[in-house]
N, C-alpha and C. Protein backbone atom coordinates (compact mmCIF):
# COMPACT_ATOMS: atom_id res chain seq x y z
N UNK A 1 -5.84 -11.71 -3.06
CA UNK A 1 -4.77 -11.97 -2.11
C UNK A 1 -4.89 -10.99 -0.95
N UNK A 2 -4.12 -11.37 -0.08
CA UNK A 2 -4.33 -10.34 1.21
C UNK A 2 -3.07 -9.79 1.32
N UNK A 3 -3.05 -8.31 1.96
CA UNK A 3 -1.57 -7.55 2.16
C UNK A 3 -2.18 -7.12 3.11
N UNK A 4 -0.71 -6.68 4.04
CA UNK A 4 -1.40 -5.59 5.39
C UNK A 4 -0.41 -4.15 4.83
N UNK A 5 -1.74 -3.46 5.14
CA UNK A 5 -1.27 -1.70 4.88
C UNK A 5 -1.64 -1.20 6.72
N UNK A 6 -0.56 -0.45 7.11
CA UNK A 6 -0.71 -0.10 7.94
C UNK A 6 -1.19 -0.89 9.55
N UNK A 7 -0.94 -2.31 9.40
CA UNK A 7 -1.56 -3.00 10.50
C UNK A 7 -3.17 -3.45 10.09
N UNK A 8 -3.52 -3.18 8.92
CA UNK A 8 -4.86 -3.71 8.43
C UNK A 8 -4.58 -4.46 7.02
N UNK A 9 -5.47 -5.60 7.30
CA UNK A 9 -5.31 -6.56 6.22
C UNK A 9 -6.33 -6.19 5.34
N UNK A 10 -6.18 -5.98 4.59
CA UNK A 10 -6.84 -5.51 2.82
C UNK A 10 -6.99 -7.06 1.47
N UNK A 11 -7.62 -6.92 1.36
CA UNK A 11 -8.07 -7.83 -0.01
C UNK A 11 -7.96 -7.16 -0.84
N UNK A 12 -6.82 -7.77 -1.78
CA UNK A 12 -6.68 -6.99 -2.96
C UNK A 12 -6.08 -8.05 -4.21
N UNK A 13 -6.27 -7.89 -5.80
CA UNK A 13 -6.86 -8.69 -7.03
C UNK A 13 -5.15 -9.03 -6.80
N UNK A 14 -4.69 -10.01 -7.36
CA UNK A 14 -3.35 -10.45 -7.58
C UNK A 14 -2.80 -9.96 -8.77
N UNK A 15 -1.35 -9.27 -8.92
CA UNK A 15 -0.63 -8.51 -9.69
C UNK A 15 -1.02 -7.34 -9.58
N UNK A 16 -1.68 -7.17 -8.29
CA UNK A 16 -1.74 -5.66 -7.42
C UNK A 16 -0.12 -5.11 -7.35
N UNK A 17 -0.44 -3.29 -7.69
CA UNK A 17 1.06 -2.54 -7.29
C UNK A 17 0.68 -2.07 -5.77
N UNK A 18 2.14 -1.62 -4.65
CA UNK A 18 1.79 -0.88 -3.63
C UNK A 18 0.79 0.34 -3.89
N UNK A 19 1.02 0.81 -5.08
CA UNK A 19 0.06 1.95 -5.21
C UNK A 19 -1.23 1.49 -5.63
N UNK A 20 -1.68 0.35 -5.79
CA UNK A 20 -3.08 -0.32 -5.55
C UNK A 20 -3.59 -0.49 -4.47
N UNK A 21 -2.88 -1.17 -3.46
CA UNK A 21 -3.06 -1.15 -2.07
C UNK A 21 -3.05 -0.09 -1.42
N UNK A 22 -2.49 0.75 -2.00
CA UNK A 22 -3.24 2.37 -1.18
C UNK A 22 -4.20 2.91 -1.45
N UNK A 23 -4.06 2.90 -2.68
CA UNK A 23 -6.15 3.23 -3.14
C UNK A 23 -7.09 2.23 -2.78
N UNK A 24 -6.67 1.06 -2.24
CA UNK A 24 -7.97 0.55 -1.86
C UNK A 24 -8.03 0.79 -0.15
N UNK A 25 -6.77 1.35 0.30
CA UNK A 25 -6.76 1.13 1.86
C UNK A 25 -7.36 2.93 2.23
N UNK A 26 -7.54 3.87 1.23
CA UNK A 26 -8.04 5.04 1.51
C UNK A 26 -9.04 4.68 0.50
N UNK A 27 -9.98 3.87 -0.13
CA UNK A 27 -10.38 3.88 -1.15
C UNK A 27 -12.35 4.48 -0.18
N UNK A 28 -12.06 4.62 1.47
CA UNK A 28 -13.50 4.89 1.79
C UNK A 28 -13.09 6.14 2.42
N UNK A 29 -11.86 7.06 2.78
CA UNK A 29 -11.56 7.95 3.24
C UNK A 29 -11.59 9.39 2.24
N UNK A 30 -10.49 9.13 1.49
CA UNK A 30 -9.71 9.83 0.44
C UNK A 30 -8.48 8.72 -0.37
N UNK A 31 -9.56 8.55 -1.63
CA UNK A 31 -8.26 8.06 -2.47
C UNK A 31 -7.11 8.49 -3.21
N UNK A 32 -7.43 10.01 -3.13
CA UNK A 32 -6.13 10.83 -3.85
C UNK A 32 -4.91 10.91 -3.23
N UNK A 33 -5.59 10.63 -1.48
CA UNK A 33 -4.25 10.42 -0.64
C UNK A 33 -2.86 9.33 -0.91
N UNK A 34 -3.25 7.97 -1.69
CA UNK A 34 -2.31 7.37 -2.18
C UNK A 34 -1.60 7.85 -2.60
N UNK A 35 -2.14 8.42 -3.43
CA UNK A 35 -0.44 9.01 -4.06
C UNK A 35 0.52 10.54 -3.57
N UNK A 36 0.51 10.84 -2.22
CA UNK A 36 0.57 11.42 -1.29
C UNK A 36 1.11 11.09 -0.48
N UNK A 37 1.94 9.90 -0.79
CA UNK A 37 2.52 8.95 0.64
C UNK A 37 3.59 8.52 0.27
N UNK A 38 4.93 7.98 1.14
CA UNK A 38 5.86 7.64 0.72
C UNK A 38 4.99 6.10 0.96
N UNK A 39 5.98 5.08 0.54
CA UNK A 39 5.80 4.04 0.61
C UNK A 39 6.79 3.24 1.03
N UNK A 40 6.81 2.27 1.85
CA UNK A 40 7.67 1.84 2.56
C UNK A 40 7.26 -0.13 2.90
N UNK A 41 8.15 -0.77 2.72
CA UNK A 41 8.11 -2.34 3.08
C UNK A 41 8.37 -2.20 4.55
N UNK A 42 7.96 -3.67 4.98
CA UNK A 42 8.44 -4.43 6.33
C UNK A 42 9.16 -3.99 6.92
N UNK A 43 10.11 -3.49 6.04
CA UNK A 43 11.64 -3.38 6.94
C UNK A 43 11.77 -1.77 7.57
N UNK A 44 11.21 -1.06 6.57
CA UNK A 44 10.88 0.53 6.24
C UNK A 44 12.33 1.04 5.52
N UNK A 45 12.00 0.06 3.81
CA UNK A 45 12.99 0.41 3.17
C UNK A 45 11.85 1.11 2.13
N UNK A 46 12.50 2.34 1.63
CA UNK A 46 11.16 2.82 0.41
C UNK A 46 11.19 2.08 -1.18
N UNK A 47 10.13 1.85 -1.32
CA UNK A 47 9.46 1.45 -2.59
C UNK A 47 9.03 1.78 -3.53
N UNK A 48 9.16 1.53 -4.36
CA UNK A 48 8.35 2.20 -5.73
C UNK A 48 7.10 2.11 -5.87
N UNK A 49 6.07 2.82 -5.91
CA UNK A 49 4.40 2.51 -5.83
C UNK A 49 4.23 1.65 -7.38
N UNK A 50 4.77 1.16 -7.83
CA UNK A 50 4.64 0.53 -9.11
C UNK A 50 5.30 -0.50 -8.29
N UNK A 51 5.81 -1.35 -7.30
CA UNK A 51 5.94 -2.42 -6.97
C UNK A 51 5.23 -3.44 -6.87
N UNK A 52 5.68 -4.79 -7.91
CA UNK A 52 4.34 -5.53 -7.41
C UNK A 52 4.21 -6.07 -6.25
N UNK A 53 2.85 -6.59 -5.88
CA UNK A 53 2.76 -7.14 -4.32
C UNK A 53 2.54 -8.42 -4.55
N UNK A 54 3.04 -9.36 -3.42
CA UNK A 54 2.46 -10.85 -3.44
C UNK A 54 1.80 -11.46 -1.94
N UNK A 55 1.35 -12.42 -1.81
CA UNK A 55 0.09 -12.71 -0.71
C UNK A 55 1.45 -12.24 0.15
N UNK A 56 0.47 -11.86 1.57
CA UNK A 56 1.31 -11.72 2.31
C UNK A 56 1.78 -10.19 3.10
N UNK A 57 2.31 -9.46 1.76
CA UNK A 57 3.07 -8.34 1.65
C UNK A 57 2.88 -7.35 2.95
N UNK A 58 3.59 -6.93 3.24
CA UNK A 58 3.51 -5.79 4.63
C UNK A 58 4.04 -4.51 4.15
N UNK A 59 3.07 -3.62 4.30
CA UNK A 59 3.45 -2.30 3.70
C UNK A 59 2.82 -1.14 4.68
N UNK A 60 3.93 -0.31 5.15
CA UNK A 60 3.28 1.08 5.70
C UNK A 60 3.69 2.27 4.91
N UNK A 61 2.90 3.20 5.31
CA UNK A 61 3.42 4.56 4.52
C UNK A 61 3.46 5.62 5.30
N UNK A 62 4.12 7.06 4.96
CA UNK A 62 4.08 7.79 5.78
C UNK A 62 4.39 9.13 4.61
N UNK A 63 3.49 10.05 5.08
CA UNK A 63 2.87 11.48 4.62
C UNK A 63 3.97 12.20 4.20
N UNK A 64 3.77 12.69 2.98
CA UNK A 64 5.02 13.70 2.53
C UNK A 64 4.47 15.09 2.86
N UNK A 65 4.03 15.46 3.83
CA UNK A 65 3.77 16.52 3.96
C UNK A 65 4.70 17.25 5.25
């Protein structure tokens, strides 16, 4: 299925969590960074990285640092 992380559309296996879609969207940078991030829907309401995702899904995140 496809989700957009950050304005980029990602391919990712179906009954993917947000915290799947972050390891695959740093998965060529740094993947430890996923879990390093708040997580946030469409709206920029926060999420649980154990959320599941469905086609479609719009997700940004932003740095707890």
């Amino acid at each position: 299925m496809k989700v957009t992380v950050n304005d980029k559309t990602i391919r990712i296996f179906a009954g993917a969590t947000a915290k799947d879609a972050l390891r695959r969207y740093f998965a060529k940078t740094d993947p430890s960074k996923a879990m390093e991030v708040t997580v946030l829907d469409e709206y920029g309401h926060e999420i649980d990285p154990d959320a599941p995702l469905s086609e479609g899904t719009i997700l940004t995140f932003k740095s707890e640092e």
